[in-house]
C-alpha atoms as a PDB file:
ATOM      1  CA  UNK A   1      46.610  58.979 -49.081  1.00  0.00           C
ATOM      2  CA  UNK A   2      50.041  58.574 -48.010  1.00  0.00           C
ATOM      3  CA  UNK A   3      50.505  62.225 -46.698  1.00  0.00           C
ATOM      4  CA  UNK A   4      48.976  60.700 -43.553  1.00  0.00           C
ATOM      5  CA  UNK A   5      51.058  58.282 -42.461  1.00  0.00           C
ATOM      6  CA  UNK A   6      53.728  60.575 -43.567  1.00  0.00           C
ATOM      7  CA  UNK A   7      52.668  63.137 -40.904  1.00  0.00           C
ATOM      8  CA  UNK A   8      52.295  60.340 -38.117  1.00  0.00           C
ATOM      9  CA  UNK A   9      55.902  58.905 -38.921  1.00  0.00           C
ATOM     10  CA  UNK A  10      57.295  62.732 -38.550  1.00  0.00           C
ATOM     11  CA  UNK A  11      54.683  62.989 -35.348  1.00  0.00           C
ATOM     12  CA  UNK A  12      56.064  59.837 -33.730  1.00  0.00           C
ATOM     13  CA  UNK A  13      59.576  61.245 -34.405  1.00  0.00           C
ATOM     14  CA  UNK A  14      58.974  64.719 -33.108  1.00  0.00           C
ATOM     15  CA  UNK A  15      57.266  63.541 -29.868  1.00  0.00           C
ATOM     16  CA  UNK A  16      60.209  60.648 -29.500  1.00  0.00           C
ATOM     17  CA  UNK A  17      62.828  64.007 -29.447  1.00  0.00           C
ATOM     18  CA  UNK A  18      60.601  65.426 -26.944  1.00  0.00           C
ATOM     19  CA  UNK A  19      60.574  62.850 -24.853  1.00  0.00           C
ATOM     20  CA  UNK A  20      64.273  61.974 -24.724  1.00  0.00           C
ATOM     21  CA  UNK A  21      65.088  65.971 -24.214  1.00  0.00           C
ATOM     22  CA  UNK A  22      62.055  66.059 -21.607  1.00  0.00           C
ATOM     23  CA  UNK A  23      60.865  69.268 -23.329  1.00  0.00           C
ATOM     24  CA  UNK A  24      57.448  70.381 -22.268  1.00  0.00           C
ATOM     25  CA  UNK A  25      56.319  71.334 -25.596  1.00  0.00           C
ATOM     26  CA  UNK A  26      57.791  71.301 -29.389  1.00  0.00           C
ATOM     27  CA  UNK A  27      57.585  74.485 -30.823  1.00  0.00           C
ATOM     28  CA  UNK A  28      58.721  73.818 -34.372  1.00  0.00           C
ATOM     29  CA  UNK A  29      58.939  71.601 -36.402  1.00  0.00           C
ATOM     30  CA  UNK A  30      60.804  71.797 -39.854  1.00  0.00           C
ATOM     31  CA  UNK A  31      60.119  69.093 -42.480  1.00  0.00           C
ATOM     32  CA  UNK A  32      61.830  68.875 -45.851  1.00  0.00           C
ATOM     33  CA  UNK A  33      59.671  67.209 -48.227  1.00  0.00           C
ATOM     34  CA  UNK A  34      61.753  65.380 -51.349  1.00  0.00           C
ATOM     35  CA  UNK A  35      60.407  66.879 -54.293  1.00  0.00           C
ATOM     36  CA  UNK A  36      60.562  63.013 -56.225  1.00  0.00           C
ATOM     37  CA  UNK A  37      57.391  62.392 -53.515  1.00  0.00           C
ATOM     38  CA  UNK A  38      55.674  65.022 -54.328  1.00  0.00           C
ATOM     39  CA  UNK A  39      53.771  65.832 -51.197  1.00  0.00           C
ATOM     40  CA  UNK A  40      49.967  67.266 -51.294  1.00  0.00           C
ATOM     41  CA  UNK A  41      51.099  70.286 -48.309  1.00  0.00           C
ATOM     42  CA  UNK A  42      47.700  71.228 -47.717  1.00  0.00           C
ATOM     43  CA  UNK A  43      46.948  67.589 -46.908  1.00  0.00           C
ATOM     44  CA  UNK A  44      49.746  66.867 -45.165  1.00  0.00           C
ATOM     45  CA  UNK A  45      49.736  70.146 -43.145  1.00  0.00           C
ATOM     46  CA  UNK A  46      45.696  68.806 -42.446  1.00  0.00           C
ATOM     47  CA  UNK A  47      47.142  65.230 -41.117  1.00  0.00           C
ATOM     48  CA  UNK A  48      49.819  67.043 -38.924  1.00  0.00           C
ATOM     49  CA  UNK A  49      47.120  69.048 -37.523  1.00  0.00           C
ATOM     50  CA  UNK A  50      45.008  66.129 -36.708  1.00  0.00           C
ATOM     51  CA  UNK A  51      47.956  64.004 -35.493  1.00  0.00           C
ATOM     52  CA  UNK A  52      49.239  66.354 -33.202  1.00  0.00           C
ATOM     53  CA  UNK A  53      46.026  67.508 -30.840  1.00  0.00           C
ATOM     54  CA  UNK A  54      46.624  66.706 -27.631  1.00  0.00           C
ATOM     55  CA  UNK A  55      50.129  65.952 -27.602  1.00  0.00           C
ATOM     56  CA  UNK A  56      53.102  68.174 -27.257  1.00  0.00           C
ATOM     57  CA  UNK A  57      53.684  68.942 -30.413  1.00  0.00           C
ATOM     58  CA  UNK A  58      49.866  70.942 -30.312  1.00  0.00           C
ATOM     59  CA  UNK A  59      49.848  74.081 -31.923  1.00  0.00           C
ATOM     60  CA  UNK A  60      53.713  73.800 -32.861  1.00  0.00           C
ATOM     61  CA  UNK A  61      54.671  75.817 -36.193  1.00  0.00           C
ATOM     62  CA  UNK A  62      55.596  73.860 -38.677  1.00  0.00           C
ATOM     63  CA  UNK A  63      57.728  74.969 -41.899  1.00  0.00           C
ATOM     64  CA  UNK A  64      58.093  72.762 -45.096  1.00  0.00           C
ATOM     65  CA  UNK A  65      61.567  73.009 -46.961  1.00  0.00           C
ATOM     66  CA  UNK A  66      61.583  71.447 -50.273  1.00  0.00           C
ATOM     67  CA  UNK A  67      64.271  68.933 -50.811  1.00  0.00           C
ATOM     68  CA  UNK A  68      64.946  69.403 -54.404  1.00  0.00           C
ATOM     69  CA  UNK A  69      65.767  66.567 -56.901  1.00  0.00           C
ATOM     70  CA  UNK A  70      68.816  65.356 -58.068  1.00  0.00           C
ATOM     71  CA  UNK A  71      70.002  62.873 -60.229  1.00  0.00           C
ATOM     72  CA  UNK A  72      73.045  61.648 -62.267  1.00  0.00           C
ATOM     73  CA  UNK A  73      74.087  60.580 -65.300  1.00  0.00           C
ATOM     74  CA  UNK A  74      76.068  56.684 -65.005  1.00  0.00           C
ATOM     75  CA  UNK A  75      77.348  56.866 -68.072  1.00  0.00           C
ATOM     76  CA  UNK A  76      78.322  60.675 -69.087  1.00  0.00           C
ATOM     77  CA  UNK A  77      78.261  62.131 -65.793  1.00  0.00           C
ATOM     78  CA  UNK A  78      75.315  64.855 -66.174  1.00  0.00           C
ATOM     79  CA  UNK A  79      73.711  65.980 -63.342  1.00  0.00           C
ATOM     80  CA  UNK A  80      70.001  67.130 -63.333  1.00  0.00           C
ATOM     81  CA  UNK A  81      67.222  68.374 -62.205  1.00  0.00           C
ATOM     82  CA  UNK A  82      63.353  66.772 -62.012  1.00  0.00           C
ATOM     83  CA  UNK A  83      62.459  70.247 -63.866  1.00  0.00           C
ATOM     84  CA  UNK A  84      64.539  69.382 -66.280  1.00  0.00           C
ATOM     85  CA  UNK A  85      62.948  65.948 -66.880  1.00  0.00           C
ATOM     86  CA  UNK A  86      59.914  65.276 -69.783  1.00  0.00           C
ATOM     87  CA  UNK A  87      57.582  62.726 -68.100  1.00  0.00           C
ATOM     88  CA  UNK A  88      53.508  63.806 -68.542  1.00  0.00           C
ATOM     89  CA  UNK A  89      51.247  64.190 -65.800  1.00  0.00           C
ATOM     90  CA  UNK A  90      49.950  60.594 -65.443  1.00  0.00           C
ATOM     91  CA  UNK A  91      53.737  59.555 -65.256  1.00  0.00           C
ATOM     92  CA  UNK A  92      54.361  62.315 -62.252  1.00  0.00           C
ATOM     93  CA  UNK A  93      51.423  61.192 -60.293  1.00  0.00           C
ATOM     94  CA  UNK A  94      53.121  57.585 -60.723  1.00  0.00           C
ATOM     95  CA  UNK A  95      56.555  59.021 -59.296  1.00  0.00           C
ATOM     96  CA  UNK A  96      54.378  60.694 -56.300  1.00  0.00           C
ATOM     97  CA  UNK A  97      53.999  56.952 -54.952  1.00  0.00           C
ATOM     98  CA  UNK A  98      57.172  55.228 -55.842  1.00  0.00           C
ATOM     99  CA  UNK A  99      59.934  57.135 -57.099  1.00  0.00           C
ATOM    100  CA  UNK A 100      62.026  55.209 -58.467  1.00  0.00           C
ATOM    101  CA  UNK A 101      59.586  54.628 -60.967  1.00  0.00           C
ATOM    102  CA  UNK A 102      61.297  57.522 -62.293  1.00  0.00           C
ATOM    103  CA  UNK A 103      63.810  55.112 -64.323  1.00  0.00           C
ATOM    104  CA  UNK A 104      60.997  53.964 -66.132  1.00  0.00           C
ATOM    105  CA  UNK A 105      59.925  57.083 -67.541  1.00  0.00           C
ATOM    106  CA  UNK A 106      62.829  58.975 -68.000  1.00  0.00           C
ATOM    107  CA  UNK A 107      65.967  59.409 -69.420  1.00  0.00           C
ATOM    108  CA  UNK A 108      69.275  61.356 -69.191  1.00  0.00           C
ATOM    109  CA  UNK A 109      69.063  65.138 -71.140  1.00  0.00           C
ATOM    110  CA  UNK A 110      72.374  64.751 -72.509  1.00  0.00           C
ATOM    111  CA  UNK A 111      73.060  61.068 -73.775  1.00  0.00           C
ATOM    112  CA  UNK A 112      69.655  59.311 -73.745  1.00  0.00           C
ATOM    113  CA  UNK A 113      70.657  56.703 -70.654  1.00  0.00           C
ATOM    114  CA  UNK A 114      68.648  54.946 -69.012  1.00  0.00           C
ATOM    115  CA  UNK A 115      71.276  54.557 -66.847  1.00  0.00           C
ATOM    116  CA  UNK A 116      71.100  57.264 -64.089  1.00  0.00           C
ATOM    117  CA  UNK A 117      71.158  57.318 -60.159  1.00  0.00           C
ATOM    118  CA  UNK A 118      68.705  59.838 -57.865  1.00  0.00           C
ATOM    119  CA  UNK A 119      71.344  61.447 -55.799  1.00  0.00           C
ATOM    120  CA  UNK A 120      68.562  63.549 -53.368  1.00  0.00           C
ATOM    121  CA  UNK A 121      65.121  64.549 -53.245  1.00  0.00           C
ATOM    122  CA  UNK A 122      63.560  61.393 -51.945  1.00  0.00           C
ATOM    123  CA  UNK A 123      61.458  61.105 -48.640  1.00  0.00           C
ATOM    124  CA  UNK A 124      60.293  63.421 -45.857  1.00  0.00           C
ATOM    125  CA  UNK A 125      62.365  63.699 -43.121  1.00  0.00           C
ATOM    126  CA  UNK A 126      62.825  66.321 -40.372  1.00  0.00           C
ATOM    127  CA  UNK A 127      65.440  68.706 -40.416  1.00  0.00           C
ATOM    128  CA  UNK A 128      64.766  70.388 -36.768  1.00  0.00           C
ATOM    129  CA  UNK A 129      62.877  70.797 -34.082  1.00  0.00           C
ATOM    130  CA  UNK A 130      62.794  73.657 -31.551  1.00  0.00           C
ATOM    131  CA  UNK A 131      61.625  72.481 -28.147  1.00  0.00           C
ATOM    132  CA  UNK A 132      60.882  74.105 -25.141  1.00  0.00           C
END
């Protein structure tokens, strides 16, 4: 499962900003997860857990903010949403591990393109922490 060593990169991260601020503790974290990798929270939320007992970042609240798709249309210029997009379930679960897989399944609502760019909603990152 990749949740996990999603949760140790933003781990490693969080205790790295720790560190350099000398904080004593991290008391939030907030992640934004890119909708186009389609993150299992409860997993993920489980790995963080895991990964953070016994380090400063123990018992720290952490918030997940949902980085929403976007992409745009190369050769007419439409911007849109993954909502928007008809790909089945099998075809989602592929996106979930590789995103830009998304080219192959997809195409642009208004003119049928292949031909399209994802502008956001890729990766996990972390948007803050709170130390103390």
């Amino acid at each position: 499962m990749h949740e996990w060593a999603l949760a140790e990169g933003v781990v490693l991260t969080a205790l790295k900003v720790a560190e350099e601020k000398n904080a004593k503790r991290i008391l939030e974290i907030k992640v934004r997860l890119g909708e186009l990798q389609q993150v299992e929270e409860p997993v993920f939320k489980t790995a963080l857990k895991e990964l953070t007992r016994g380090t400063k970042a123990e018992k720290s609240n952490v918030e997940f903010l949902t980085g929403r798709a976007q992409f745009k249309c190369n050769r007419c210029g439409r911007v849109w949403g993954f909502k928007d997009m008809k790909i089945g379930a099998e075809e989602s679960e592929l996106v979930h591990f590789v995103p830009d897989v998304v080219h192959v399944y997809s195409r642009c609502p208004s003119c049928e393109s292949p031909d399209f760019s994802i502008e956001q909603g890729r990766g996990v990152w972390i948007d803050s922490i709170k130390l103390e």
